[in-house]
Protein backbone atom coordinates (compact mmCIF):
# COMPACT_ATOMS: atom_id res chain seq x y z
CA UNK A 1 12.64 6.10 3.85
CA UNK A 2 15.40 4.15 5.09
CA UNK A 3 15.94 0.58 3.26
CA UNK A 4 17.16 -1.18 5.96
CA UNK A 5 16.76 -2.61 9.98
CA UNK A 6 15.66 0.95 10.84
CA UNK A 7 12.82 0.67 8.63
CA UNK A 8 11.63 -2.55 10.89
CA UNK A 9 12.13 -0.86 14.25
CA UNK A 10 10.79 2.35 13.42
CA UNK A 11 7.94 0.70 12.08
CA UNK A 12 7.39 -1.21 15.54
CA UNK A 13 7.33 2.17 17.07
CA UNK A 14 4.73 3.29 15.04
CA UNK A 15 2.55 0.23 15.51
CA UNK A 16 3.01 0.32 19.24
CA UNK A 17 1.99 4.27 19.42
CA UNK A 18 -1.20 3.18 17.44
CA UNK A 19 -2.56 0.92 19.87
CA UNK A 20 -1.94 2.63 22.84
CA UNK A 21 -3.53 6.36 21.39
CA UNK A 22 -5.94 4.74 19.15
CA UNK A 23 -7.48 1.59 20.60
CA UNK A 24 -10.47 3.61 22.32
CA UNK A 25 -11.95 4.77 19.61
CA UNK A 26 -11.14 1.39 17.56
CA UNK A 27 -13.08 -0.58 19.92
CA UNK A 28 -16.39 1.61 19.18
CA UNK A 29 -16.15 1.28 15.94
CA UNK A 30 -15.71 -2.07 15.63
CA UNK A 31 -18.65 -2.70 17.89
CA UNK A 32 -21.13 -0.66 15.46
CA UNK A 33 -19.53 -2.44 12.52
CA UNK A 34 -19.38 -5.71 13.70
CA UNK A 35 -22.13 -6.24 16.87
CA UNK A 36 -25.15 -7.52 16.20
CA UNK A 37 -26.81 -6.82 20.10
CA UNK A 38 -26.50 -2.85 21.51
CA UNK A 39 -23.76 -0.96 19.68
CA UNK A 40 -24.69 -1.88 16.08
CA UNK A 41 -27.98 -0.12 16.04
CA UNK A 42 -26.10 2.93 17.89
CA UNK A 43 -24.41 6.57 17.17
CA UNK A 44 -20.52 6.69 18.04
CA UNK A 45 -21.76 8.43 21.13
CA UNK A 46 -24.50 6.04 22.04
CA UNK A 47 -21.99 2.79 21.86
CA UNK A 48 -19.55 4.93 23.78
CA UNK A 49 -21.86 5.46 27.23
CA UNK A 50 -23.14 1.87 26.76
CA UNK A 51 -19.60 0.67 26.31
CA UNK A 52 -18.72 3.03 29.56
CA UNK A 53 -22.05 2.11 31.26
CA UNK A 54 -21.67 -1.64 31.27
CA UNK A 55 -17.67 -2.01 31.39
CA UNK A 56 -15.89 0.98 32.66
CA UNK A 57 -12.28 2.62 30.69
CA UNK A 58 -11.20 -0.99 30.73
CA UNK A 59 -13.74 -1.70 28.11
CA UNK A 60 -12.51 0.99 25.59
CA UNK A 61 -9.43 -1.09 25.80
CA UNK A 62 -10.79 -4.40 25.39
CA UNK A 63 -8.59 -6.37 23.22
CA UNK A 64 -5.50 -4.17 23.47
CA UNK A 65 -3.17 -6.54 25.27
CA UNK A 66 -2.85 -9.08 21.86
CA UNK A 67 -2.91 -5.63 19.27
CA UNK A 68 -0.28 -4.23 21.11
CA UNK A 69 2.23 -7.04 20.60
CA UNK A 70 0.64 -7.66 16.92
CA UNK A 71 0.48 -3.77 16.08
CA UNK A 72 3.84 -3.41 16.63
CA UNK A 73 4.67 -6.48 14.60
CA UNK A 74 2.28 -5.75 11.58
CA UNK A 75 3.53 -2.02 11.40
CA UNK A 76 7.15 -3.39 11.37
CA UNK A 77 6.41 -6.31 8.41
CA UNK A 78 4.18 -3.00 6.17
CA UNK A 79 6.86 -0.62 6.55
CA UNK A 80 9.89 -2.66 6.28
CA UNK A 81 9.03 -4.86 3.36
CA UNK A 82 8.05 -1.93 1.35
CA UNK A 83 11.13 -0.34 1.92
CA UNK A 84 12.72 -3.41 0.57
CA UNK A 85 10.59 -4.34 -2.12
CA UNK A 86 10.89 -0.51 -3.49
CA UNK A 87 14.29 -0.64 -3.22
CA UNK A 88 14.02 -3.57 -5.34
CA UNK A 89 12.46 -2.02 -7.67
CA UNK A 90 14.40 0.95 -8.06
CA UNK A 91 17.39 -1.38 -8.65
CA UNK A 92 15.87 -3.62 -10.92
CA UNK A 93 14.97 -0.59 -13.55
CA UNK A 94 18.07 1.27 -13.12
CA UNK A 95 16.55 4.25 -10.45
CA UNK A 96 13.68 5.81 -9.33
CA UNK A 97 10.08 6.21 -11.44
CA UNK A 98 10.64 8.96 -13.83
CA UNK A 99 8.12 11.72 -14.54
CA UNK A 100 7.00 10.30 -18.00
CA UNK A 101 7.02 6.93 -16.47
CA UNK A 102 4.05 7.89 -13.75
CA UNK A 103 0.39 6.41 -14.81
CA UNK A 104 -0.91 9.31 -16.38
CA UNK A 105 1.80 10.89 -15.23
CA UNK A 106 1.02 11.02 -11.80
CA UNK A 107 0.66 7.75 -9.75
CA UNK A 108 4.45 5.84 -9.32
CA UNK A 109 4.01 1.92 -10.04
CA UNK A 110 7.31 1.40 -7.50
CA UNK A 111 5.18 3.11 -4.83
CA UNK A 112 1.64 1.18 -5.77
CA UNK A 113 3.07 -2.46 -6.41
CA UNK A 114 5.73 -1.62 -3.15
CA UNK A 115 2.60 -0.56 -0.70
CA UNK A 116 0.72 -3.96 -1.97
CA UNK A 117 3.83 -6.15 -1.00
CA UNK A 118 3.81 -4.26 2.40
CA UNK A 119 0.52 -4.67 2.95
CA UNK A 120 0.36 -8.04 2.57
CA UNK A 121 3.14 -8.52 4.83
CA UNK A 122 1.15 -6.77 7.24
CA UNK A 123 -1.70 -8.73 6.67
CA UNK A 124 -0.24 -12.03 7.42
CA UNK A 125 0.71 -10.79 10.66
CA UNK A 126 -1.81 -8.93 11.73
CA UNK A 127 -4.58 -11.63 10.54
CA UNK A 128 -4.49 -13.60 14.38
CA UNK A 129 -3.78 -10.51 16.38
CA UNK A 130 -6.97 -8.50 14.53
CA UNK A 131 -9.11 -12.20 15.28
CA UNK A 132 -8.47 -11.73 18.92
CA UNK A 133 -8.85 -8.07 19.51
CA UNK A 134 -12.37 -8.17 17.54
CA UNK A 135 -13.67 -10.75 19.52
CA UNK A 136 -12.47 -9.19 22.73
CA UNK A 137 -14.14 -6.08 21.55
CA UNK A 138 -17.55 -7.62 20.74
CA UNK A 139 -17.79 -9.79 23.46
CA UNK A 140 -17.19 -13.21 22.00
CA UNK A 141 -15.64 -16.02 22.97
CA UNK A 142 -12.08 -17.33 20.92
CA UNK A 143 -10.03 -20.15 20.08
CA UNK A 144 -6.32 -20.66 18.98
CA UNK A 145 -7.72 -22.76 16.15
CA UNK A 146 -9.33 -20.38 14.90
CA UNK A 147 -7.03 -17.48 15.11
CA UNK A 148 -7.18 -17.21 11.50
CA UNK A 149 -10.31 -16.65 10.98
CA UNK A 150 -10.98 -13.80 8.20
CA UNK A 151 -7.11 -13.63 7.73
CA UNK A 152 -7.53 -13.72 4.09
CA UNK A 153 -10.00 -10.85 4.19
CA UNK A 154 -7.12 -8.55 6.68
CA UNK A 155 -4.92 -9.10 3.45
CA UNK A 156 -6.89 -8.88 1.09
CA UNK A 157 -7.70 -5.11 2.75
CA UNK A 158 -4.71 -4.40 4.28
CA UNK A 159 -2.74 -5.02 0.65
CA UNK A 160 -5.38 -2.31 -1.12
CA UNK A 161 -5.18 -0.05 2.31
CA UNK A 162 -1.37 0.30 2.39
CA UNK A 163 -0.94 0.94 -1.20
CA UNK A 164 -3.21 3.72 -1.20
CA UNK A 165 -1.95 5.07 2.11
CA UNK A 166 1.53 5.03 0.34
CA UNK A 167 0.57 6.09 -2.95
CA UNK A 168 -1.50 9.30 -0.91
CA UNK A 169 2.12 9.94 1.17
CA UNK A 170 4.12 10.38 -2.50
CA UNK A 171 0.84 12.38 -3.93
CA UNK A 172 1.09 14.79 -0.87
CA UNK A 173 4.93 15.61 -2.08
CA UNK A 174 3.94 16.03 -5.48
CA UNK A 175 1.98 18.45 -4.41
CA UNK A 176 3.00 20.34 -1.81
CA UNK A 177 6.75 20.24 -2.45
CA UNK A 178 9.70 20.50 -0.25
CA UNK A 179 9.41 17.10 0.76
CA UNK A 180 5.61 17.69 1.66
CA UNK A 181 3.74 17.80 4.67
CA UNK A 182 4.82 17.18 8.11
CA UNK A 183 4.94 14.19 9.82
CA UNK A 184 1.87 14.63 12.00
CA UNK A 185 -0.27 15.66 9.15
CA UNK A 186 1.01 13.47 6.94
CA UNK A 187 0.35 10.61 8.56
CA UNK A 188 -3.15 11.53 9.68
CA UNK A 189 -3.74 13.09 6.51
CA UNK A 190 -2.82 10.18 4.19
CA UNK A 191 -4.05 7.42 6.31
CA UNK A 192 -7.65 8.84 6.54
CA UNK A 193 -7.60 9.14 2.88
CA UNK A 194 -6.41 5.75 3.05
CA UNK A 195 -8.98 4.42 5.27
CA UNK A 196 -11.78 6.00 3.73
CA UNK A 197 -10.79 4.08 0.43
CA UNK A 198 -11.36 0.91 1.18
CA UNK A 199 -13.46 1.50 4.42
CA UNK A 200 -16.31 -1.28 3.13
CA UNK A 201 -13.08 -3.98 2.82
CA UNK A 202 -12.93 -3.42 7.00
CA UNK A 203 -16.78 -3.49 7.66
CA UNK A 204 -16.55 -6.85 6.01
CA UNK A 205 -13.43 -8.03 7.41
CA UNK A 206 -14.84 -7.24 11.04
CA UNK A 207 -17.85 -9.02 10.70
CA UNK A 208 -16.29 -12.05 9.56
CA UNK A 209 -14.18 -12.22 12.05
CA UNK A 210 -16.81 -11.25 14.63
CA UNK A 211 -18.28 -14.52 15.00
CA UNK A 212 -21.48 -12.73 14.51
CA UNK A 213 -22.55 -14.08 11.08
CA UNK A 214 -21.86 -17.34 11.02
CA UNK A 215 -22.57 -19.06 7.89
CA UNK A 216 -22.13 -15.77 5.64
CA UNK A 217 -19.42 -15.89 3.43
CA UNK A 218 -17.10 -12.76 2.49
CA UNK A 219 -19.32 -11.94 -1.21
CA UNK A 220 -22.44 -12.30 1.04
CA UNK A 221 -21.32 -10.10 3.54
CA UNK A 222 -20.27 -7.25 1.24
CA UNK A 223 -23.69 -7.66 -1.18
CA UNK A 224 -25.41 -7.33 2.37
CA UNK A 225 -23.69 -3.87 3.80
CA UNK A 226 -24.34 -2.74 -0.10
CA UNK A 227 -27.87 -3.26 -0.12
CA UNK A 228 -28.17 -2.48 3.52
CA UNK A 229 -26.44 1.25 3.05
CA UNK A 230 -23.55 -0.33 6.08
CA UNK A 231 -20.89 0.36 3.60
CA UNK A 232 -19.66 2.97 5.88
CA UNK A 233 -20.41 1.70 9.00
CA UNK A 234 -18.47 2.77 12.02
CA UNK A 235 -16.43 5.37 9.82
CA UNK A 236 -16.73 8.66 12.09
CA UNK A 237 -14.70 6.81 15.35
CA UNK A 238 -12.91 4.97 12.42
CA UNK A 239 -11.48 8.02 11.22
CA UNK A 240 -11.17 10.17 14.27
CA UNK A 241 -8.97 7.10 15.70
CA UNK A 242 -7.17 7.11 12.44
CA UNK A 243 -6.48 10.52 12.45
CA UNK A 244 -5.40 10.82 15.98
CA UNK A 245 -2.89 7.94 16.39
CA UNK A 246 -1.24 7.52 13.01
CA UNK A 247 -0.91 11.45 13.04
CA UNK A 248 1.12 10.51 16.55
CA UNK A 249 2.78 7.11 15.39
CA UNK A 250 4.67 8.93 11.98
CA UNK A 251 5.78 11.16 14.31
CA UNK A 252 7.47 9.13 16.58
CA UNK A 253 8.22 6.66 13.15
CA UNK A 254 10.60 9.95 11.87
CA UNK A 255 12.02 10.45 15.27
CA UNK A 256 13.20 6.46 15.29
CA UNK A 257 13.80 6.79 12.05
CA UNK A 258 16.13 9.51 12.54
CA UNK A 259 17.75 8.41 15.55
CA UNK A 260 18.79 5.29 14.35
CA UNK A 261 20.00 6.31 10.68
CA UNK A 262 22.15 8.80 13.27
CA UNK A 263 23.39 6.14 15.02
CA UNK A 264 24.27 4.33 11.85
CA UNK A 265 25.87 7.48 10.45
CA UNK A 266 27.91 7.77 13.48
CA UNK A 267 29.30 4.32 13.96
């Protein structure tokens, strides 16, 4: 991974390509997470023709417009402050993890502590872009003083989900080899495992930010999808949009990527 500007841009690209491929199937699912009325008491494909029934295409992309500004944004903070603060690291102790240096000789603390850092970034940014689109998506009303509503809980996910999604991408290379899988299947690959990690972290973080339990606080909210079996709630579009468009978006990252550190090369 590149350490500098190209990290940022590529990162945009990837953000951007999300949204646009993936925003369908992220609307359903955050309706059966996070809506109380209709969709939250149906299948994928049962909030689907309701959502198609009632509001057309346009409704699948309900909320797009502010995620695809903020997706590019939040994809651009993950990526490119991980590649700085591993490159930190490296420097710091004098080169890369070595072998006897892995947690039980497997996981790579520069990779773990670099994927919190860049999901936090992430978080921060993505915290009043992820307010809007939810409440576009469940059909709720929205105000700039509130915009960061549940922005705590997007980092507090988003700095568990990035770290694993990274820590997945260096286990893949491990053990595959030859630099690992492609980018296509590493990206959809690694981000489902990702996902379906801390997959209770986003039921909780869309419901708070739903507007749709008022008065429950974030412990309350995660006791109740416990006891209620909702851990899991929304997964199957979850995952199908999660394996679709970041499959797509690290390609196009390693195409940026590799354009620009061309460029760079060249000039």
């Amino acid at each position: 991974m590149a350490h500098g500007y190209e990290s940022f841009l590529a990162g945009f690209a990837y953000g951007a390509t999300t949204v646009v491929v993936g925003q369908p199937l992220d609307t359903i699912k955050t309706r059966m997470q996070a809506m109380e009325k209709h969709s939250s008491n149906l299948t994928m494909r049962g909030t689907a023709k309701h959502l198609y029934k009632t509001e057309g295409l346009r409704g699948f992309y309900r909320g797009g417009t502010a995620l695809l500004l903020g997706g590019g944004l939040m994809r651009s903070a993950q990526f490119g402050v991980y590649a700085i603060a591993h490159k930190a690291m490296v420097d710091f102790q004098g080169g890369a993890t070595k072998p006897e240096q892995r947690w039980l000789g497997v996981f790579d603390p520069q990779v773990i502590f670099a994927g919190v850092f860049g999901g936090i970034s992430r978080g921060l940014v993505e915290g009043p872009f992820e307010y809007i689109k939810v409440r576009r998506q469940v059909l709720a009303s929205w105000k700039f003083t509130e915009v960061f509503k549940g922005c705590g809980a997007t980092v507090f996910r988003n700095s568990f989900l990035f770290s694993f999604f990274m820590l997945y991408v260096d286990l893949q290379k491990q053990i595959i080899g030859n630099g690992g899988l492609s980018p296509f299947w590493k990206g959809a690959i690694c981000a489902n495992l990702a996902w379906a990690t801390v997959w209770p972290l986003d039921v909780v973080k869309s419901q708070l930010q739903s507007g749709n339990y008022a008065g429950k606080s974030y412990k309350m909210l995660l006791v109740d999808i416990w006891t209620t079996g909702k851990l899991f709630k929304g997964i199957v579009p979850g995952l199908a949009r999660s394996f679709i468009a970041n499959g797509i978006s690290m390609m196009v990252y390693n195409e940026v990527e590799t354009r620009l550190l061309d460029l760079k090369t060249q000039s």
